[in-house]
N, C-alpha and C. Protein backbone atom coordinates (compact mmCIF):
# COMPACT_ATOMS: atom_id res chain seq x y z
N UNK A 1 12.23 -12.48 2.61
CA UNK A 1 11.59 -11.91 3.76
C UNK A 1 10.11 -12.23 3.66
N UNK A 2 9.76 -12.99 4.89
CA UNK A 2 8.18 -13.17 4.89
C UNK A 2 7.35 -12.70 6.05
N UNK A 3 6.04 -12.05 5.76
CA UNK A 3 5.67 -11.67 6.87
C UNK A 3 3.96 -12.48 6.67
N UNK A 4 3.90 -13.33 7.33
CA UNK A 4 2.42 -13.87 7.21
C UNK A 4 1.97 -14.32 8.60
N UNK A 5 0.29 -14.39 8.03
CA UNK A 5 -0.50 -14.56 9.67
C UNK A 5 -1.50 -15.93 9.00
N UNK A 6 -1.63 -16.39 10.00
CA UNK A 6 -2.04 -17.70 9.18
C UNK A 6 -3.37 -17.50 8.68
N UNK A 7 -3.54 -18.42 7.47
CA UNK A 7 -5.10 -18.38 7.24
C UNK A 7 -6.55 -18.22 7.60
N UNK A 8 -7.06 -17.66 7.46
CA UNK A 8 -8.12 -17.32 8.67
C UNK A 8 -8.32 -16.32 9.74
N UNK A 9 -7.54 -15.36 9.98
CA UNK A 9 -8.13 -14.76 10.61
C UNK A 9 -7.15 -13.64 10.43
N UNK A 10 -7.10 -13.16 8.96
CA UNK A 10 -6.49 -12.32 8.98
C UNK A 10 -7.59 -11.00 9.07
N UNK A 11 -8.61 -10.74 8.90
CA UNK A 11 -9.47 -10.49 9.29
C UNK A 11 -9.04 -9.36 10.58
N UNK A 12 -8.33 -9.88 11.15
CA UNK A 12 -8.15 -8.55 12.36
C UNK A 12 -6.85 -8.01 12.07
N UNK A 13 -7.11 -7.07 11.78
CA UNK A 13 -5.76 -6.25 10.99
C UNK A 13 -4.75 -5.42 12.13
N UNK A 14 -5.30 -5.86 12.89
CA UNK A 14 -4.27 -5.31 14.54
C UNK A 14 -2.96 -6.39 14.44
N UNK A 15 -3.24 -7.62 13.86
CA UNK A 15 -2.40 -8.46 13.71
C UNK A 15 -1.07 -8.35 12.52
N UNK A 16 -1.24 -7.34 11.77
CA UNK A 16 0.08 -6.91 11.10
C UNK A 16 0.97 -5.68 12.07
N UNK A 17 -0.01 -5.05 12.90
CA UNK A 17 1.01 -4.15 13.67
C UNK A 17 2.82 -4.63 13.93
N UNK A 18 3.12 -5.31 15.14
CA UNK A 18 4.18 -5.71 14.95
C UNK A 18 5.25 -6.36 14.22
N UNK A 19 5.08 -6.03 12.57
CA UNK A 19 5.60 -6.40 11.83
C UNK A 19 6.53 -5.18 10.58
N UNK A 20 6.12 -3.96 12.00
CA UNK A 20 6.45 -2.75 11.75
C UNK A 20 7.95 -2.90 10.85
N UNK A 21 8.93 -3.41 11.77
CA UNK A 21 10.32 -3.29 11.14
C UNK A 21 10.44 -4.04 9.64
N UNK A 22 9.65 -5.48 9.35
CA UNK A 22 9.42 -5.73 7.98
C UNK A 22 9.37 -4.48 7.41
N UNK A 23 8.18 -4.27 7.56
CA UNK A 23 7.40 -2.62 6.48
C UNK A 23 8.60 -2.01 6.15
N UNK A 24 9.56 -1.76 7.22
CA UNK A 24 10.06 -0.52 7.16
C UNK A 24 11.75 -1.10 6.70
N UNK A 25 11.38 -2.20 6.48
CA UNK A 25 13.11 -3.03 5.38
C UNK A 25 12.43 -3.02 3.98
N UNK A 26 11.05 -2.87 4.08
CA UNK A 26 10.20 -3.11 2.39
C UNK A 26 10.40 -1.76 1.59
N UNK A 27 9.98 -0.60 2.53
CA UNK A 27 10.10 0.54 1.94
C UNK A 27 11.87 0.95 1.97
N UNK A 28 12.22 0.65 2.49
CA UNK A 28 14.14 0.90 2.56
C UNK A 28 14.73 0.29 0.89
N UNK A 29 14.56 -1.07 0.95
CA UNK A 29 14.99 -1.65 -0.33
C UNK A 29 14.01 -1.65 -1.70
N UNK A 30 13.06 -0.76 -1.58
CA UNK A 30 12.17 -0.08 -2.82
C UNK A 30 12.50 0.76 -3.11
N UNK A 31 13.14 1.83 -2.13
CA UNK A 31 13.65 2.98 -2.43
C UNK A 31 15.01 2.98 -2.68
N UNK A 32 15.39 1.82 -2.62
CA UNK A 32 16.75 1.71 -3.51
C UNK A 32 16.96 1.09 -4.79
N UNK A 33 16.39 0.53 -5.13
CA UNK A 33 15.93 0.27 -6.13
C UNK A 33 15.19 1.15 -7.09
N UNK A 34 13.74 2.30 -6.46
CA UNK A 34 13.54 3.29 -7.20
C UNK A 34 14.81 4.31 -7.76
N UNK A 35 15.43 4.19 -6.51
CA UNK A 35 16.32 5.59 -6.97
C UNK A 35 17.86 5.14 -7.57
N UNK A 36 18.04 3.50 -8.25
CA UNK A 36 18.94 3.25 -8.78
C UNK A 36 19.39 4.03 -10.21
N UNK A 37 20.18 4.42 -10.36
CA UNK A 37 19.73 5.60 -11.83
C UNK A 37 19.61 3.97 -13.17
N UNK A 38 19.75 2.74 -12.78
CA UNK A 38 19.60 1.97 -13.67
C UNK A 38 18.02 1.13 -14.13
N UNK A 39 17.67 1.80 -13.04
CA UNK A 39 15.90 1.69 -12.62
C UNK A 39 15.22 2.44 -13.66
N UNK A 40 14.50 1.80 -14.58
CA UNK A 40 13.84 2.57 -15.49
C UNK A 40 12.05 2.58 -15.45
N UNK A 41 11.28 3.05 -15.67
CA UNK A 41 9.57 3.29 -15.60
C UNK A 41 9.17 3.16 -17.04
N UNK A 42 10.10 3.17 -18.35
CA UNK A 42 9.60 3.45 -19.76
C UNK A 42 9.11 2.61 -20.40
N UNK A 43 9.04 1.19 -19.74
CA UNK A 43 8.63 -0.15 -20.44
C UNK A 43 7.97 -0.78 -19.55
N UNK A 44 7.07 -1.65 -20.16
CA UNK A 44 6.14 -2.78 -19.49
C UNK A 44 6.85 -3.71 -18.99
N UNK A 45 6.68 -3.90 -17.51
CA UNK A 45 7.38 -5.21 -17.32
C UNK A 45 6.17 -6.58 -16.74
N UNK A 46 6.59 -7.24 -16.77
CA UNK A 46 5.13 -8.78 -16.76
C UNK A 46 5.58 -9.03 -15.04
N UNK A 47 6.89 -9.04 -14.63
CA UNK A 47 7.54 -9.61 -13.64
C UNK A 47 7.09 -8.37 -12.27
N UNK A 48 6.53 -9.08 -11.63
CA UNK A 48 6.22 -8.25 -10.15
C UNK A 48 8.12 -7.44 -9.49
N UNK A 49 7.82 -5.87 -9.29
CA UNK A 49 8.68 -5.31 -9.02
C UNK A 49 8.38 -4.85 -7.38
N UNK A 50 8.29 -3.68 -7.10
CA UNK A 50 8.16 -2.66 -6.07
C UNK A 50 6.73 -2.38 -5.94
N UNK A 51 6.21 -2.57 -6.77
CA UNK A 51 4.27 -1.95 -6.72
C UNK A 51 3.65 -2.84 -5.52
N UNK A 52 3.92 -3.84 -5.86
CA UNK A 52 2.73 -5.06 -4.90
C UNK A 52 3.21 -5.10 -3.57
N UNK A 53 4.82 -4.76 -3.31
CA UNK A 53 4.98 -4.99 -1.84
C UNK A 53 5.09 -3.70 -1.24
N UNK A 54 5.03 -2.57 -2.37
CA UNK A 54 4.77 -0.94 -1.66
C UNK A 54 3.04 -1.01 -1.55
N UNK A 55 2.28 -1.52 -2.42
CA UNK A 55 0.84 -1.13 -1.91
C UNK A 55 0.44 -1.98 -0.74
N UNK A 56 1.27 -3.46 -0.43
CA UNK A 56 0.74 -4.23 0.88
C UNK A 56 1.19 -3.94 1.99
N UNK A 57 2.15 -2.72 1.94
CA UNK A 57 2.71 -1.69 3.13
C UNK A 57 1.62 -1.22 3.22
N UNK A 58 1.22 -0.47 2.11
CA UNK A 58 0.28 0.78 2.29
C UNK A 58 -1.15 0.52 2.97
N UNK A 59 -1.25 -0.74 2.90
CA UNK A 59 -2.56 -1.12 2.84
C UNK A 59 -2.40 -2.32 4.16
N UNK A 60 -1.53 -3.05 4.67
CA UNK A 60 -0.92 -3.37 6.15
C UNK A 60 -0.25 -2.29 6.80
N UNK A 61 0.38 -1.58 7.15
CA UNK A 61 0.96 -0.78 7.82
C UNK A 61 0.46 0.57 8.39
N UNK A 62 -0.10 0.62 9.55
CA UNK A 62 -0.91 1.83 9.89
C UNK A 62 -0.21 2.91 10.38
N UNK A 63 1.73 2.48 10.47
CA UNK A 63 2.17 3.47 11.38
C UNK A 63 2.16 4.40 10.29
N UNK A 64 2.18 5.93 10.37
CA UNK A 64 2.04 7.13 9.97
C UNK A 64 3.26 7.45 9.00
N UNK A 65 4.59 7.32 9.52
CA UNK A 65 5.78 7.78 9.08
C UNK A 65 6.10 6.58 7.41
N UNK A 66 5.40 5.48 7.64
CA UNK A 66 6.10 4.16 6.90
C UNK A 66 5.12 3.80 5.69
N UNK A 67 3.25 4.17 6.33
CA UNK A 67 2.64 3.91 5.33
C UNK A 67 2.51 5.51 4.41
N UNK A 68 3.10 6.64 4.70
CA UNK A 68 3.12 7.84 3.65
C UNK A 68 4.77 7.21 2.68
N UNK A 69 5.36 7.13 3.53
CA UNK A 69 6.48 7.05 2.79
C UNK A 69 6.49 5.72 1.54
N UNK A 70 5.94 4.61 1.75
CA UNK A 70 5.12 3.81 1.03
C UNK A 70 4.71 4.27 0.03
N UNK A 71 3.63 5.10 0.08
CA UNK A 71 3.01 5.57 -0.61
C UNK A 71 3.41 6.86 -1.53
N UNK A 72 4.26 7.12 -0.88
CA UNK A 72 5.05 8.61 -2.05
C UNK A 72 5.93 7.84 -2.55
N UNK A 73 6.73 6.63 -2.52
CA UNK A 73 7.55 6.24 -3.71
C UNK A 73 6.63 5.43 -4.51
N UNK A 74 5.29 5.22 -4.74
CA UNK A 74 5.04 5.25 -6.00
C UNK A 74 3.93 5.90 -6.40
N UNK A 75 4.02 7.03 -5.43
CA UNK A 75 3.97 8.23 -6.70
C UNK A 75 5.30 9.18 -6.62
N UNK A 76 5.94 8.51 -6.51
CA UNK A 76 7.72 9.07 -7.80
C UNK A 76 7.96 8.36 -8.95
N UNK A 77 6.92 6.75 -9.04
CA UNK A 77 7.11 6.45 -10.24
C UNK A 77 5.66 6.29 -10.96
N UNK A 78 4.96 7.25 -11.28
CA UNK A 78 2.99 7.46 -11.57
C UNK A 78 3.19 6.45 -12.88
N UNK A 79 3.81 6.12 -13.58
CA UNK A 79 3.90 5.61 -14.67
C UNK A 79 4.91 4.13 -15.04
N UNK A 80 5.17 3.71 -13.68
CA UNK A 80 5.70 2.24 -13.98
C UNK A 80 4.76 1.01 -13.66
N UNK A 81 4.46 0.32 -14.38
CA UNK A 81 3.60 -0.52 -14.80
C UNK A 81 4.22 -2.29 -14.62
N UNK A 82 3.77 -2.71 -13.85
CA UNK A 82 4.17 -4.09 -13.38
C UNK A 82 3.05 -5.32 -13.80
N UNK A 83 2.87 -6.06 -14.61
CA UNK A 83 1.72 -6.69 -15.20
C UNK A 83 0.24 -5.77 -14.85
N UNK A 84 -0.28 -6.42 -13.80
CA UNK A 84 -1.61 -5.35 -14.21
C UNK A 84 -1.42 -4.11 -13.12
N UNK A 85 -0.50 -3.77 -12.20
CA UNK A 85 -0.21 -3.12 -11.54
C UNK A 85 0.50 -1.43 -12.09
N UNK A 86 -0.33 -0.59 -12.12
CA UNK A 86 0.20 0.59 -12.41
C UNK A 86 0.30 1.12 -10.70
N UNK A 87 1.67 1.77 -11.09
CA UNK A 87 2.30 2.73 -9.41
C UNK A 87 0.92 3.73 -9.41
N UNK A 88 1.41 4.51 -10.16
CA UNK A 88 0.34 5.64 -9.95
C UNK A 88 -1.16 5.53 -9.20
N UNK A 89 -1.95 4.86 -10.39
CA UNK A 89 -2.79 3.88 -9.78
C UNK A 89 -3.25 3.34 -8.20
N UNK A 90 -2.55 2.50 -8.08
CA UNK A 90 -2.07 2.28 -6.98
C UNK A 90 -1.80 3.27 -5.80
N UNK A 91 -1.22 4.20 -5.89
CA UNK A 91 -0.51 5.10 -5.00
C UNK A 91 -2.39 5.95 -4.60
N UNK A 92 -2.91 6.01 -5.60
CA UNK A 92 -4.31 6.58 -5.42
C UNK A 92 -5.32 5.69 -4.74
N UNK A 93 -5.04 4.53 -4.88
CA UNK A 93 -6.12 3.58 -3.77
C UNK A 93 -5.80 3.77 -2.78
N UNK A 94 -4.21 3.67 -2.66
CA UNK A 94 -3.76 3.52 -1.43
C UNK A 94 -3.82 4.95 -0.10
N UNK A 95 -3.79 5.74 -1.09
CA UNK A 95 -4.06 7.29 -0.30
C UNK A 95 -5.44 7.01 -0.14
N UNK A 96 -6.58 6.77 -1.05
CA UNK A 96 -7.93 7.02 -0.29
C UNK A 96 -8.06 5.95 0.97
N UNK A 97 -7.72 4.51 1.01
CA UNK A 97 -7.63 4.01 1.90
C UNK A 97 -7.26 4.52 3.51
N UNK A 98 -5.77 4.82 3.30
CA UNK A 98 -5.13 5.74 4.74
C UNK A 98 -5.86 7.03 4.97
N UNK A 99 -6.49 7.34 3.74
CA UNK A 99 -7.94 8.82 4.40
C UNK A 99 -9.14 8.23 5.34
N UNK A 100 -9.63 7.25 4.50
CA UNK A 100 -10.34 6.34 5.04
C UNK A 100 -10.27 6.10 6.44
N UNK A 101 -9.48 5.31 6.61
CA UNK A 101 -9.15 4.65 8.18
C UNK A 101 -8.74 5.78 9.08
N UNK A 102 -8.17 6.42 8.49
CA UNK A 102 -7.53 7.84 9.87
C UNK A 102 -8.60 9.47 9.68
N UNK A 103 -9.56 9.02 8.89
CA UNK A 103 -10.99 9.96 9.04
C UNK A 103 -11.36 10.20 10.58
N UNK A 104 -11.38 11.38 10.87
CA UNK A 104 -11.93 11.22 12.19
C UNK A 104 -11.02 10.86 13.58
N UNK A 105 -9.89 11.00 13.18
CA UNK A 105 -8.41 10.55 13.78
C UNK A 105 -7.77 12.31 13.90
N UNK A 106 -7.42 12.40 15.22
CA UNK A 106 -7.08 13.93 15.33
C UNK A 106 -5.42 14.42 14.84
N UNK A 107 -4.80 12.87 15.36
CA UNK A 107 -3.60 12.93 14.96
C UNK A 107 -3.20 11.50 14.86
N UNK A 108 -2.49 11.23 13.75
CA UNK A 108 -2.20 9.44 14.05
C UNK A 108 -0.57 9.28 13.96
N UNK A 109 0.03 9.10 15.49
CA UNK A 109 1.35 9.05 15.71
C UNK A 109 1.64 7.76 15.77
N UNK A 110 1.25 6.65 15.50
CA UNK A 110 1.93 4.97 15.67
C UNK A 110 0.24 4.52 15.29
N UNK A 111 0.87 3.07 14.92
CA UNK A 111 -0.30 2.51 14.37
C UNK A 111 -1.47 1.97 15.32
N UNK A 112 -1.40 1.82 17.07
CA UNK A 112 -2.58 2.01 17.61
C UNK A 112 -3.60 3.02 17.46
N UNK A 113 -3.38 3.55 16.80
CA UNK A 113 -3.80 5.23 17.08
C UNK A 113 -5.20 4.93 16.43
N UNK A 114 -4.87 4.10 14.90
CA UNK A 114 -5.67 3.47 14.30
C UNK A 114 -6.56 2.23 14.67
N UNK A 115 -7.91 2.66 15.24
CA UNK A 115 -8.70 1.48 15.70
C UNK A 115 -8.90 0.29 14.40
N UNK A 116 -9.03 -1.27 15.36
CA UNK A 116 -9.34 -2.08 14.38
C UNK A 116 -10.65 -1.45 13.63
N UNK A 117 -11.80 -1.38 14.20
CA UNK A 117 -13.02 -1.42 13.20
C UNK A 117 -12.80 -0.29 11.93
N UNK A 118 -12.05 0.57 12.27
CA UNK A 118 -11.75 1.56 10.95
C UNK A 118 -10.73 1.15 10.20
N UNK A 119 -10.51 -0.16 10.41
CA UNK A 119 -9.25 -0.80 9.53
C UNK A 119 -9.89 -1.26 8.22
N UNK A 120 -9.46 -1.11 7.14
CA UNK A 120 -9.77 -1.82 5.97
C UNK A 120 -9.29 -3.08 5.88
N UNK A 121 -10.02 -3.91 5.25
CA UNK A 121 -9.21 -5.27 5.01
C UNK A 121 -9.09 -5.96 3.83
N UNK A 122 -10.32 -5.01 2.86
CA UNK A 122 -10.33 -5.48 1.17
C UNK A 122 -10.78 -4.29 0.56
N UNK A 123 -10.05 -4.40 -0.76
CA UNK A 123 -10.30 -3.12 -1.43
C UNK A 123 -10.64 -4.05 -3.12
N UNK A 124 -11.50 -3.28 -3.77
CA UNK A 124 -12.06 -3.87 -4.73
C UNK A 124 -12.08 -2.95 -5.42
N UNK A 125 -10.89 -2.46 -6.61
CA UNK A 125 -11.40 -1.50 -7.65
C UNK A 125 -12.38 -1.75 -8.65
N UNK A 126 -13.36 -0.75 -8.72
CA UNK A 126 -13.73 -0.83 -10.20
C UNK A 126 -13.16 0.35 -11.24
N UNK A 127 -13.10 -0.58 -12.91
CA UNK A 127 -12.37 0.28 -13.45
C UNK A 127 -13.43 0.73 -14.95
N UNK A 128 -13.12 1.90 -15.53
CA UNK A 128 -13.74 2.42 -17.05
C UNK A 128 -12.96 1.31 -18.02
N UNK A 129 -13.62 1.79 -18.92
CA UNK A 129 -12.96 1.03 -20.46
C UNK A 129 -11.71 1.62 -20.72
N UNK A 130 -11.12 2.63 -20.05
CA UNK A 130 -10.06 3.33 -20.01
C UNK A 130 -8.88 2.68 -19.29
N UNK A 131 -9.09 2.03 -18.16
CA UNK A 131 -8.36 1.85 -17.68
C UNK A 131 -8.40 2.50 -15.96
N UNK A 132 -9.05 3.36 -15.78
CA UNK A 132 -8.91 4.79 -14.52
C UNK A 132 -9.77 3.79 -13.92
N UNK A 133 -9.83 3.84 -12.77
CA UNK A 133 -10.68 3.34 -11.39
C UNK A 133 -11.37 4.16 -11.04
N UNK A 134 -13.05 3.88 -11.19
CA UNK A 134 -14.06 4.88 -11.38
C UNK A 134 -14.49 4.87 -10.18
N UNK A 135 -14.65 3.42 -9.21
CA UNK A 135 -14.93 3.28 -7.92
C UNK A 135 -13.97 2.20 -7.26
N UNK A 136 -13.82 3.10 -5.98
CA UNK A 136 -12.93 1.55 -4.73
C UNK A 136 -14.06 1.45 -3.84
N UNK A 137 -14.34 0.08 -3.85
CA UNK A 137 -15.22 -0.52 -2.91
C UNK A 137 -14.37 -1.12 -1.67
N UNK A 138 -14.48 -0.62 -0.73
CA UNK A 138 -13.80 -1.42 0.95
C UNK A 138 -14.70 -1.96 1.86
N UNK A 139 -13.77 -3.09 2.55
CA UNK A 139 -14.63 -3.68 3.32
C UNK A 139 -13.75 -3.39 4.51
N UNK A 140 -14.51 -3.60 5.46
CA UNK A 140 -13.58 -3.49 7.11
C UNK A 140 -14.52 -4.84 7.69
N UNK A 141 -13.84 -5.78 8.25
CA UNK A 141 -14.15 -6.56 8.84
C UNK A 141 -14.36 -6.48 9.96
């Protein structure tokens, strides 16, 4: 499954809107996979799992119902770790982000609701010697 906009002008993030039903086959088959009882969180894995295509929901997808739900299956797994990708982690950029953009938003029922200019389009953690992300830097194009 591919969902891409060509090079260059991805920049206007109104342009993932209709790609709603992707999102919402991404979070369907993550959450089957989370909730396989053969699905484990206790080991390091190197190989990209559920993290990278649940946070590029979270972080493309403005509709309301698809980017929470995104975002609460990984934080059901705060502690599975995908090369440099921790869920948890993750699940915390991705919530300040959707605060971010729907700040000032009275109610956000579908993803117009969300204007482009309050759209994010890059997020830049910085992290401690620990590991924790001390600051997210965003840009909105």
């Amino acid at each position: 499954m591919i969902a891409s906009i060509p090079h260059g002008i991805t920049d206007n993030q109104i342009l993932w809107d209709p790609f709603l039903s992707t999102f919402e086959k991404i979070t369907i088959l993550a959450d089957d996979v989370i909730s396989n009882p053969a699905f484990t969180t206790t080991f390091f894995q190197i190989d990209m799992g559920v993290i990278g295509p649940l946070y590029n929901v979270a972080g493309a997808c403005r509709h309301p119902i698809v980017r929470r739900k995104a975002i609460a299956l990984l934080e059901r797994v705060p502690s599975l770790q995908e090369g440099i990708w921790n869920a948890g982690m993750t699940a915390r950029v991705a919530r300040k982000v959707m605060e971010l953009e729907e700040s000032g938003i009275a109610e956000v029922r579908e993803a117009a609701d969300v204007p482009d200019w309050a759209r994010i389009s890059d997020v830049v953690p910085e992290f401690e010697k620990g590991g924790e992300a001390s600051n997210v830097e965003v840009f909105n194009e």
